[in-house]
N, C-alpha and C. Protein backbone atom coordinates (compact mmCIF):
# COMPACT_ATOMS: atom_id res chain seq x y z
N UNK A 1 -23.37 -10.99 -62.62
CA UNK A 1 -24.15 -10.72 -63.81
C UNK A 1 -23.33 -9.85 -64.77
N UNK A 2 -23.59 -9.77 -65.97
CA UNK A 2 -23.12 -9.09 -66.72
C UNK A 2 -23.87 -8.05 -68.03
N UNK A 3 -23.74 -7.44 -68.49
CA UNK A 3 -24.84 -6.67 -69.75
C UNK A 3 -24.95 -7.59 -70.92
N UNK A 4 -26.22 -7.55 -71.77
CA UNK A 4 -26.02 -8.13 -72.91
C UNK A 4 -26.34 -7.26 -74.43
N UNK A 5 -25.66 -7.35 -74.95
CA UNK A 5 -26.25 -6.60 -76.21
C UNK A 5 -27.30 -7.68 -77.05
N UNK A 6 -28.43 -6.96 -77.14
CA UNK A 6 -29.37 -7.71 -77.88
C UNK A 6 -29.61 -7.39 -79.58
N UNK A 7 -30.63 -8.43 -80.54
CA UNK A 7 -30.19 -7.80 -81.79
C UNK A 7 -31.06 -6.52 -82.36
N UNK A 8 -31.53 -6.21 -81.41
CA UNK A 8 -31.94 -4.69 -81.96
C UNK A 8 -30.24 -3.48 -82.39
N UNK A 9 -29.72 -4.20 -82.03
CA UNK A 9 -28.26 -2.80 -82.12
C UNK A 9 -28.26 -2.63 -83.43
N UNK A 10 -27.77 -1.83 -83.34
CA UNK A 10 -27.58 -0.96 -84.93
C UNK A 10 -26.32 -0.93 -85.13
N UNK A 11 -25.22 -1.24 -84.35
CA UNK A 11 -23.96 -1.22 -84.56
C UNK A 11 -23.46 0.09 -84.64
N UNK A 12 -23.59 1.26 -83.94
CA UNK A 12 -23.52 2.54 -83.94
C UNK A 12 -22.06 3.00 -83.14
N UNK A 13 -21.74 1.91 -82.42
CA UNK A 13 -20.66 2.12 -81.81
C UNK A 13 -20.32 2.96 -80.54
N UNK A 14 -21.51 3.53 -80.20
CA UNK A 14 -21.14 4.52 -79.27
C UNK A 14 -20.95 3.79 -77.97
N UNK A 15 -21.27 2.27 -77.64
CA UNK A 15 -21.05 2.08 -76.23
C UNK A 15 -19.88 1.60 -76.25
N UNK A 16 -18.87 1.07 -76.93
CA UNK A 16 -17.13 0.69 -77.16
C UNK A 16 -16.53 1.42 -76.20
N UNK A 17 -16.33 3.07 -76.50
CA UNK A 17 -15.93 3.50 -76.02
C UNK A 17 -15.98 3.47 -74.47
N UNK A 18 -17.37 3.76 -73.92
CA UNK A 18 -17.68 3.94 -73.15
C UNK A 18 -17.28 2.78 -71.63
N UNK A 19 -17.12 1.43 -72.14
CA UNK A 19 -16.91 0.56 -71.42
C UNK A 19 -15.48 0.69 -70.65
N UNK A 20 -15.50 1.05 -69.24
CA UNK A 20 -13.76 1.31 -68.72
C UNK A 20 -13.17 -0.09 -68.69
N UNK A 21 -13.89 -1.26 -68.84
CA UNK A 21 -12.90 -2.41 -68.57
C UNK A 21 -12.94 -3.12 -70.18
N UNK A 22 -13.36 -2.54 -71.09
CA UNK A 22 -13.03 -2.75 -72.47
C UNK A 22 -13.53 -4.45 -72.64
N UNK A 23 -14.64 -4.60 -72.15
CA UNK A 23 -15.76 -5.98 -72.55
C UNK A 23 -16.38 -6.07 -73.32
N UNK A 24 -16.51 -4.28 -74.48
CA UNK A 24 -17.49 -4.56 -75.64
C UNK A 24 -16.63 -4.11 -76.93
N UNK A 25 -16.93 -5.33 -77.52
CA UNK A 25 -16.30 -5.48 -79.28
C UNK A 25 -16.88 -5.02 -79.92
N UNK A 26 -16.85 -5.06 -81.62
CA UNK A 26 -17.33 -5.38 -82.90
C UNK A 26 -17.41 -6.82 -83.10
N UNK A 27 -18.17 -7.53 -83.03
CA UNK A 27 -19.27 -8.50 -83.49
C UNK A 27 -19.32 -8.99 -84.93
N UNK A 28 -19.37 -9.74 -85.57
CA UNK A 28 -19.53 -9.83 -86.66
C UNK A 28 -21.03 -9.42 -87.19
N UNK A 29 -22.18 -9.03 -86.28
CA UNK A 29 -23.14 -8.45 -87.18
C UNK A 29 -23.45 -7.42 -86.02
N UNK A 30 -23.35 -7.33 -85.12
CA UNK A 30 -23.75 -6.55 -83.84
C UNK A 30 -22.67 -6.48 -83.03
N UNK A 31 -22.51 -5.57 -81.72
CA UNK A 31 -21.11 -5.20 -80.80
C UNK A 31 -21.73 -6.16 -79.86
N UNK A 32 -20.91 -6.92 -78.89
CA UNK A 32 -20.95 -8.10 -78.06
C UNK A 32 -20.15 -7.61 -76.84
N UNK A 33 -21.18 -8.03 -75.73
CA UNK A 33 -20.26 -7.28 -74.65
C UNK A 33 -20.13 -8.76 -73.48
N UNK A 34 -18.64 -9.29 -73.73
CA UNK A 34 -17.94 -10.50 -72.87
C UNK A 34 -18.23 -10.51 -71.80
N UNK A 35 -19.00 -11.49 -71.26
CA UNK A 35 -18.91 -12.01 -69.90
C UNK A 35 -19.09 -12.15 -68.87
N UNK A 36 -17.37 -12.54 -69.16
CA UNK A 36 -16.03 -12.56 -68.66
C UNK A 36 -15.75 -11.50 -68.08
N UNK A 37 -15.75 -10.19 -68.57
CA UNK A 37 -15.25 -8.97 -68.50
C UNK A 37 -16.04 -7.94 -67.94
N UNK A 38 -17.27 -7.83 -68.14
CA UNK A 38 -18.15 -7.06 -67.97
C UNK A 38 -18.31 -6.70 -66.26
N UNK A 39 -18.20 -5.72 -65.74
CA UNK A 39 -18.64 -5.77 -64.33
C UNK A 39 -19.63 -4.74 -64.02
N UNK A 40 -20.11 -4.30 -65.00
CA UNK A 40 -21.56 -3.28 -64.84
C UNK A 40 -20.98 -2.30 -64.67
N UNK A 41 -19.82 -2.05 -64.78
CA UNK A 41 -19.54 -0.54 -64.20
C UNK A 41 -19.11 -0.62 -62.91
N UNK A 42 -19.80 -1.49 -61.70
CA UNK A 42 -19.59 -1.43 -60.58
C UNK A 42 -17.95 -0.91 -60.14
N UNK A 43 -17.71 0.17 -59.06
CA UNK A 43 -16.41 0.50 -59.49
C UNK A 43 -15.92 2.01 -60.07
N UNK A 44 -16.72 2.02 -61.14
CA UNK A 44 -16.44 2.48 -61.90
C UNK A 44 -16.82 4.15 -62.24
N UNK A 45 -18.33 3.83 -62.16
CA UNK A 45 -19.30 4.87 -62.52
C UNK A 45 -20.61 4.28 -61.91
N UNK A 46 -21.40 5.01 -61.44
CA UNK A 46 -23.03 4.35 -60.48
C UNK A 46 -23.95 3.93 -61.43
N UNK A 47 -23.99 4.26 -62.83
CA UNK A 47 -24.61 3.93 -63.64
C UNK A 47 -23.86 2.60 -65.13
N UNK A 48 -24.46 2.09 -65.54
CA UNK A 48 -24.44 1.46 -67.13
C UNK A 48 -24.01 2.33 -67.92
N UNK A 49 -22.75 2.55 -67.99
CA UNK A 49 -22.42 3.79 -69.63
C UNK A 49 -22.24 3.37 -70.58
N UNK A 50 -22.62 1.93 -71.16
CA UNK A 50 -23.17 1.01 -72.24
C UNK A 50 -24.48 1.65 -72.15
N UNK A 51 -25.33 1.52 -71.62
CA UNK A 51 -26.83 1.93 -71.29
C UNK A 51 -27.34 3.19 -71.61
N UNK A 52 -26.18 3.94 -70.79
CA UNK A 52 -26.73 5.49 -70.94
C UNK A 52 -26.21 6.04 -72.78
N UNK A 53 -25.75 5.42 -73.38
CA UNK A 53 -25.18 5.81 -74.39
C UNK A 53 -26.00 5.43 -75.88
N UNK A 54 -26.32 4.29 -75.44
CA UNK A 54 -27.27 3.50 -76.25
C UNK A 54 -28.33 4.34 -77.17
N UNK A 55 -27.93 4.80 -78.49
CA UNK A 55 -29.35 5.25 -78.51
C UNK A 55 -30.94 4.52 -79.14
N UNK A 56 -30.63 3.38 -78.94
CA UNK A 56 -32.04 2.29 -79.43
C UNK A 56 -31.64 1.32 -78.21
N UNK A 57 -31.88 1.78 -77.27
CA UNK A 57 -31.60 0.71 -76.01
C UNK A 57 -32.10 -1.28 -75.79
N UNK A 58 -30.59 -1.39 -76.27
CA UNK A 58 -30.81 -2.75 -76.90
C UNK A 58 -29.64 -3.30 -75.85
N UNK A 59 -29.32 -2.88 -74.75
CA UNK A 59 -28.64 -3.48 -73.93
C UNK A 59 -29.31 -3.40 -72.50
N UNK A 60 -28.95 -4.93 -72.41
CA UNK A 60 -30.17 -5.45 -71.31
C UNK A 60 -28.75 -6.08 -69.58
N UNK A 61 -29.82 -6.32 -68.77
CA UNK A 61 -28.93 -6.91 -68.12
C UNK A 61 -28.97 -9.13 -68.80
N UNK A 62 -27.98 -9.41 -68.41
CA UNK A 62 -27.69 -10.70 -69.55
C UNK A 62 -28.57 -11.61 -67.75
């Protein structure tokens, strides 16, 4: 499975950073988080730091 950004985002940018395997872009109207790429964090951190960062929580599991 992977996260999805839905179109509530505001394009605020704060979850970019946050992603350690670098799966979430700029979008042409909203940030888009690949895939491909995405592994939840698993690994990484025990939590979604797309998720926890979010502040209009518009990222779902996909």
């Amino acid at each position: 499975m992977a996260m999805k950004i839905i179109d509530e985002c505001i394009s605020c940018g704060a979850c970019e950073p946050e992603c350690p395997v670098e799966a979430i872009t700029e979008g042409d109207v909203i940030f888009e988080i690949d895939p491909g790429k995405c592994v939840e964090c698993k690994g990484y951190f025990d939590t979604n730091q797309c998720v926890e960062v979010c502040p209009v929580d518009c990222i779902i599991l996909a």
